[in-house]
N, C-alpha and C. Protein backbone atom coordinates (compact mmCIF):
# COMPACT_ATOMS: atom_id res chain seq x y z
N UNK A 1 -35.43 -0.96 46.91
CA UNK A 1 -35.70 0.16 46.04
C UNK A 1 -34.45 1.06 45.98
N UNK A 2 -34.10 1.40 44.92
CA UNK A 2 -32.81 2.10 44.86
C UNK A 2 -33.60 4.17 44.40
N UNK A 3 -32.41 4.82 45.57
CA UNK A 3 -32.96 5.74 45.35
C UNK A 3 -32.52 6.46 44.44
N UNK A 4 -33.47 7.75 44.22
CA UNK A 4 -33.37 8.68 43.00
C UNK A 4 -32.09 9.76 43.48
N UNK A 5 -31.58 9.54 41.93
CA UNK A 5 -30.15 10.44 41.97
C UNK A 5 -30.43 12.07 41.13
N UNK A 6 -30.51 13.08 41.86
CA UNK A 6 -30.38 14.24 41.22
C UNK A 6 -29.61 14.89 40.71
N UNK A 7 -29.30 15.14 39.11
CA UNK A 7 -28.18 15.78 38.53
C UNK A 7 -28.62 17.25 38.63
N UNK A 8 -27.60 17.58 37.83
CA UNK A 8 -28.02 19.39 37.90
C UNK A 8 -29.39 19.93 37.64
N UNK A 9 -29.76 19.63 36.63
CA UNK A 9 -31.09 19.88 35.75
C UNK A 9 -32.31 19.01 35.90
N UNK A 10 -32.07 17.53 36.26
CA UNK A 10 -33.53 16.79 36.41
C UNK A 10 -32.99 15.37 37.42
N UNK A 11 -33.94 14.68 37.24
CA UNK A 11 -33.63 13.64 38.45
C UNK A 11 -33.94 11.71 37.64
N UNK A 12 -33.10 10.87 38.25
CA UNK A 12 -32.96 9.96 37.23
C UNK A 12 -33.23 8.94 38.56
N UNK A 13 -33.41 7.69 37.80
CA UNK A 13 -33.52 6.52 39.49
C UNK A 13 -31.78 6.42 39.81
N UNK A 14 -30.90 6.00 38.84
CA UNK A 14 -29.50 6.19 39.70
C UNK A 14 -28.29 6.54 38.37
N UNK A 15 -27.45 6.81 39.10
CA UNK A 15 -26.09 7.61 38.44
C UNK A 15 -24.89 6.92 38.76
N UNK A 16 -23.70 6.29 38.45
CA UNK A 16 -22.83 5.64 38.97
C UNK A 16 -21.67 5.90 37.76
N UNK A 17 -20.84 7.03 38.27
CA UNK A 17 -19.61 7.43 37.40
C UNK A 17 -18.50 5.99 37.69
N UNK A 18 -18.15 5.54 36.52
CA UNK A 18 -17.64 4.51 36.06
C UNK A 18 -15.80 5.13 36.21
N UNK A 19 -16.08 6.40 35.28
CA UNK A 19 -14.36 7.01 35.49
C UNK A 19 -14.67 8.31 35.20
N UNK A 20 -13.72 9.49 35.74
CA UNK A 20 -13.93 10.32 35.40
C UNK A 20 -12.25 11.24 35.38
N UNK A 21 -12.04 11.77 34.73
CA UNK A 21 -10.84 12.28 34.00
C UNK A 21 -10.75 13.56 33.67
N UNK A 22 -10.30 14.45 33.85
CA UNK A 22 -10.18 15.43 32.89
C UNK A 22 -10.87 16.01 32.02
N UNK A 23 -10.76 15.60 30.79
CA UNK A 23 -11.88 15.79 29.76
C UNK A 23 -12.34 14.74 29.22
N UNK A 24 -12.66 13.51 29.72
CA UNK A 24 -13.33 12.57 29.71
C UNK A 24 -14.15 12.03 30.75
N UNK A 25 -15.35 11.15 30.37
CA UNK A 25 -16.13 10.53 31.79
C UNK A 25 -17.01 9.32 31.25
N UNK A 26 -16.85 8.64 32.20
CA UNK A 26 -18.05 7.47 32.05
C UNK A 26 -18.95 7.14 33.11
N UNK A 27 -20.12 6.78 32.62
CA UNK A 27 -21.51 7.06 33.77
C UNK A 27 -22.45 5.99 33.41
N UNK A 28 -22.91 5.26 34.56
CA UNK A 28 -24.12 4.43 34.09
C UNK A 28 -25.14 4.55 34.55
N UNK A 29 -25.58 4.93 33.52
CA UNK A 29 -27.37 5.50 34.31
C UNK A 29 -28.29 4.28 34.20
N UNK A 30 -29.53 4.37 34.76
CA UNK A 30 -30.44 3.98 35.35
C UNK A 30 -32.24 5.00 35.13
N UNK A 31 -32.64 4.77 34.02
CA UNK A 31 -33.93 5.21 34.14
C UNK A 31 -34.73 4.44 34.17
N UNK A 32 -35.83 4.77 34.86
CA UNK A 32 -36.98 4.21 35.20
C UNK A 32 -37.87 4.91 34.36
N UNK A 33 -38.96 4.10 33.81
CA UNK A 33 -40.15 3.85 32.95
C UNK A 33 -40.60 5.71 33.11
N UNK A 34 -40.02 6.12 31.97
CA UNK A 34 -41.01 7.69 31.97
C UNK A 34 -40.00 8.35 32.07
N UNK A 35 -38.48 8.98 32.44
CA UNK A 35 -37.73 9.48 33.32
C UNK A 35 -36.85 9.47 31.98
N UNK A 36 -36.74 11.87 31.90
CA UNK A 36 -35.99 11.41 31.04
C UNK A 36 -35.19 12.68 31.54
N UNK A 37 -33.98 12.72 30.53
CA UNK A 37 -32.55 13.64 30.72
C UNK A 37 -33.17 14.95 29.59
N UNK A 38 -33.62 16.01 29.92
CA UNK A 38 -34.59 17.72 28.98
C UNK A 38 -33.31 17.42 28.13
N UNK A 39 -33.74 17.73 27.45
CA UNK A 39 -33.32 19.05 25.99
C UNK A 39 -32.04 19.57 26.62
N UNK A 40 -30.93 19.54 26.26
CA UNK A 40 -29.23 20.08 26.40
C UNK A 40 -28.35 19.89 25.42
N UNK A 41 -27.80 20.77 25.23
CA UNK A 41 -26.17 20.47 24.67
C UNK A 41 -25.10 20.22 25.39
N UNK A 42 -23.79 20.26 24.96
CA UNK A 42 -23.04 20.33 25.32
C UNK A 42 -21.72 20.90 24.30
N UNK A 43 -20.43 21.61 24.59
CA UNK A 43 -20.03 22.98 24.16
C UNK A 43 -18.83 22.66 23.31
N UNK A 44 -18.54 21.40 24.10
CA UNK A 44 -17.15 20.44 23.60
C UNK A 44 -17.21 19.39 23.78
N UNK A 45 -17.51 18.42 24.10
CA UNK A 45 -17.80 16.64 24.43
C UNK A 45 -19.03 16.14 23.17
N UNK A 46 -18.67 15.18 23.11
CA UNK A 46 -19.20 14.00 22.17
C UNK A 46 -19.75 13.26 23.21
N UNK A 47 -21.26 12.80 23.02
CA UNK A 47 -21.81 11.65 24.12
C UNK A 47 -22.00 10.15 23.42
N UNK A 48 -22.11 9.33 23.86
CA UNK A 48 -21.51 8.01 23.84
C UNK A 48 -22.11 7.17 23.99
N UNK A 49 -23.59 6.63 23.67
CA UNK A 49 -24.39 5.99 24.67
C UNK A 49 -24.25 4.73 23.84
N UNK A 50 -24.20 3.62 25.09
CA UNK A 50 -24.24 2.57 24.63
C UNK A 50 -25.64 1.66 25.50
N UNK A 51 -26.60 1.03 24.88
CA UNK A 51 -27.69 0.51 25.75
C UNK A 51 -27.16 -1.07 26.21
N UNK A 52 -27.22 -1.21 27.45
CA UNK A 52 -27.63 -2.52 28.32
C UNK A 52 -28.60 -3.28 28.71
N UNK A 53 -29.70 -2.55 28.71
CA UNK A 53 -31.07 -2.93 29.36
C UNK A 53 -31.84 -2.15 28.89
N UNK A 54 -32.91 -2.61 28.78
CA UNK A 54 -34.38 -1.84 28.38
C UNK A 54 -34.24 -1.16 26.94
N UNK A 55 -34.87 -0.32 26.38
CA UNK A 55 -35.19 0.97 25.38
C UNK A 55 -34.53 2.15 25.96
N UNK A 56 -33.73 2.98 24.99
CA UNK A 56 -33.42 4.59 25.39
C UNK A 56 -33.89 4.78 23.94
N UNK A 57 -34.39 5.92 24.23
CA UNK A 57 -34.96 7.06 23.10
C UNK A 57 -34.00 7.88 23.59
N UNK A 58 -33.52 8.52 21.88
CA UNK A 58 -32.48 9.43 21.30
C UNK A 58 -33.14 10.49 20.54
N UNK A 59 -33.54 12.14 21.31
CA UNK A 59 -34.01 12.77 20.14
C UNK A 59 -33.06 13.22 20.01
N UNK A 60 -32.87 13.88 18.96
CA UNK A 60 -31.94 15.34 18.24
C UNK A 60 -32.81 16.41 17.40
N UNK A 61 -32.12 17.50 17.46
CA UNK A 61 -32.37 18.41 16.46
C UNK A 61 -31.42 19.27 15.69
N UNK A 62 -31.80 19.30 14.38
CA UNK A 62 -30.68 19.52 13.72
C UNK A 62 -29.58 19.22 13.06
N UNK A 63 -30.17 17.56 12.74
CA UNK A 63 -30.98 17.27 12.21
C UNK A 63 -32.23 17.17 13.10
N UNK A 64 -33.69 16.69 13.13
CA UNK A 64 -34.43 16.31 13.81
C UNK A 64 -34.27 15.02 13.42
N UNK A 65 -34.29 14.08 14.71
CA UNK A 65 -34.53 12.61 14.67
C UNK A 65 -35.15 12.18 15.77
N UNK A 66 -35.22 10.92 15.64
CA UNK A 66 -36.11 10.17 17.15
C UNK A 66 -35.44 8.73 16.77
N UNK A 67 -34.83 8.27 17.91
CA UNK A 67 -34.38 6.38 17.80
C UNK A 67 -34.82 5.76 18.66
N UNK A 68 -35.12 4.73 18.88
CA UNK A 68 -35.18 3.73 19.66
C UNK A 68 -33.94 2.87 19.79
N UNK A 69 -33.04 2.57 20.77
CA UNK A 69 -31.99 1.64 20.63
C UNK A 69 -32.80 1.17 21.69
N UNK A 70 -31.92 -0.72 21.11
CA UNK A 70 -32.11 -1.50 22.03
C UNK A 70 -30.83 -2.26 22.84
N UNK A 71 -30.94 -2.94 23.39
CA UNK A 71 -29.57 -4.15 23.54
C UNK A 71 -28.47 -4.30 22.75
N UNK A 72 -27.87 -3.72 23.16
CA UNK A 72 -26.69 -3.70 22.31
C UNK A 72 -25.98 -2.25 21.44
N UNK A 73 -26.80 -1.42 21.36
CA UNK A 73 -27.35 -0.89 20.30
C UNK A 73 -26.59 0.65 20.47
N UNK A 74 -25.75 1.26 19.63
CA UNK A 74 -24.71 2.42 20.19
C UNK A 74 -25.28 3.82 19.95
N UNK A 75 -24.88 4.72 19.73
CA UNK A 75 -25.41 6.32 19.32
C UNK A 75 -24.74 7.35 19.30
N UNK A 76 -24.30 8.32 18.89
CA UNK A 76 -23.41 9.25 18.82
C UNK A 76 -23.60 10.64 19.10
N UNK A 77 -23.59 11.61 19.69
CA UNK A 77 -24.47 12.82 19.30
C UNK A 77 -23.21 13.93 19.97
N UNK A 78 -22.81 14.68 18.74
CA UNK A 78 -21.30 15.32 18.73
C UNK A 78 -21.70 16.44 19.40
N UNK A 79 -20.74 17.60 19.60
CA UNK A 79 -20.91 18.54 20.45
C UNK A 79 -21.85 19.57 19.99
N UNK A 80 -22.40 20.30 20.60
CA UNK A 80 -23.15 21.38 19.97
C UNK A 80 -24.44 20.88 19.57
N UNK A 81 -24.71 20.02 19.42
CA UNK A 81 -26.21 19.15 19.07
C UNK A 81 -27.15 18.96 20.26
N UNK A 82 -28.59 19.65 19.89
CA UNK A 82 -29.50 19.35 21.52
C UNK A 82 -30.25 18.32 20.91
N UNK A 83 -30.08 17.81 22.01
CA UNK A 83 -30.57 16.58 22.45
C UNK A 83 -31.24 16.17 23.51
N UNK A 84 -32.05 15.29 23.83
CA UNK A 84 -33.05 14.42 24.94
C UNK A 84 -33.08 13.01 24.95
N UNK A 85 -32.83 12.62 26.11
CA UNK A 85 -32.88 11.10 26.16
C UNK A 85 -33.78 10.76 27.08
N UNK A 86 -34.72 9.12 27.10
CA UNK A 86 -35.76 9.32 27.75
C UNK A 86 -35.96 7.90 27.90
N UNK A 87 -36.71 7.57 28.99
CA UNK A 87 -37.18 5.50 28.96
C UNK A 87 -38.66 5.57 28.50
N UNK A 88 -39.60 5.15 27.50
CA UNK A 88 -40.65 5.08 26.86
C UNK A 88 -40.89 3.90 27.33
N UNK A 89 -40.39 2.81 27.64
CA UNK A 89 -40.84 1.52 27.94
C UNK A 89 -41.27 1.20 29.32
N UNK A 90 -41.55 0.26 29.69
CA UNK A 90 -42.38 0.11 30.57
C UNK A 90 -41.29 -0.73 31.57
N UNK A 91 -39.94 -1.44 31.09
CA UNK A 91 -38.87 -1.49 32.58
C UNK A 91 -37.98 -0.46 32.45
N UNK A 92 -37.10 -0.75 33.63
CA UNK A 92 -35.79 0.21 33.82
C UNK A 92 -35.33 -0.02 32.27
N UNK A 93 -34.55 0.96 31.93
CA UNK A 93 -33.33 1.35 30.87
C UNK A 93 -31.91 1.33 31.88
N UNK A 94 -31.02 0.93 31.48
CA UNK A 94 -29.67 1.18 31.89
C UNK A 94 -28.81 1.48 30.34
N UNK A 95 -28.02 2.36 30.84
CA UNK A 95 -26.95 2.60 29.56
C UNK A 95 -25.68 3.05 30.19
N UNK A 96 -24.97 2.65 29.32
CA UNK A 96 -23.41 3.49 29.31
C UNK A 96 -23.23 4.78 28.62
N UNK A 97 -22.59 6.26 28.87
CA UNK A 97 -22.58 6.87 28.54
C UNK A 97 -21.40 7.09 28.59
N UNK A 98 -20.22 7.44 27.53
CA UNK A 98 -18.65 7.98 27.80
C UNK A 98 -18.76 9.36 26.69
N UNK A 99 -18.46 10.80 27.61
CA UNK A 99 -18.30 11.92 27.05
C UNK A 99 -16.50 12.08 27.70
N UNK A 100 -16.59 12.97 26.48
CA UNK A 100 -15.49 13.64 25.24
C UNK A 100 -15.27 13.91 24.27
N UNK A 101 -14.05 14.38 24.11
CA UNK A 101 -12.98 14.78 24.76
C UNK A 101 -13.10 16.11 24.87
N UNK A 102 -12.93 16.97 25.94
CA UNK A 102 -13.05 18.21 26.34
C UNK A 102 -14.21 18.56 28.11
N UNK A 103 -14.05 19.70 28.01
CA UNK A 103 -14.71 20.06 29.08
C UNK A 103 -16.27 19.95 29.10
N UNK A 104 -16.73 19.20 30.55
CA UNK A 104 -18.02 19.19 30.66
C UNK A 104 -18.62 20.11 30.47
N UNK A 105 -20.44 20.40 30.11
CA UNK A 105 -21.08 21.51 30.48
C UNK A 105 -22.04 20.95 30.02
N UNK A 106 -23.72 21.16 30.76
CA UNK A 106 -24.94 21.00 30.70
C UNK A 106 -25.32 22.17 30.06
N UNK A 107 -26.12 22.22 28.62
CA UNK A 107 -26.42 23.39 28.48
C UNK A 107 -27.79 23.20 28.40
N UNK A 108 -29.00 24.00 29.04
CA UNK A 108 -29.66 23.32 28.78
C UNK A 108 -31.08 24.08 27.92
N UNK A 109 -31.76 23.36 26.95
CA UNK A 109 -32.46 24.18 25.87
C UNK A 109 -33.79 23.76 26.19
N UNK A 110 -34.89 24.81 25.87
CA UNK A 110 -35.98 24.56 25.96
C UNK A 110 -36.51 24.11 25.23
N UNK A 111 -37.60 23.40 25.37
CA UNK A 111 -38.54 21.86 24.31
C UNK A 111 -39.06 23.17 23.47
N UNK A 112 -39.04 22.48 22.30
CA UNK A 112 -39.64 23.19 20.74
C UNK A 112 -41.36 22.59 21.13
């Protein structure tokens, strides 16, 4: 059983920074069935997700949207845009995530 990794704001099954730079980073997460990343922005970075395994759900607002990616399957969500990501399916999700270019920051917004 691999244990649960706590980020600032919520808690995921695991976290494994790939590279991290300056004003860039790469991270491969690990959610488990239900387990998701709240409602945040971010102030200057572009997020990056690319799926490996399982379903990630992509909301946004502002536009409002909802995705399902699967295998393979990429996503974009530029700075200043809140967003939620989440596993709806019933195995682990794994994804790649590479943010930039600029400085990190969790901002984080409350569910509408």
């Amino acid at each position: 059983m691999v244990a649960k990794e706590r980020q600032t704001n919520y808690t995921v099954k695991n976290v494994e920074t790939v590279a991290a730079g300056m004003d860039v980073q790469a991270r491969l997460f690990t959610l488990a069935p239900g387990e998701v990343i709240p409602w945040h922005s971010h102030s200057e970075i572009a997020d990056h997700f690319f799926v490996l395994e399982g379903e990630l759900t992509v909301e946004t607002r502002a536009p409002d949207d909802c995705r399902a990616l699967g295998i393979g399957e990429r996503y974009q969500i530029n700075a200043g845009h809140a967003h939620q990501t989440s596993n709806r399916g019933t195995r682990d999700c794994r994804f790649l995530i590479v943010q930039g270019v600029g400085r990190y920051d969790f901002l984080k917004i409350q569910p509408s």
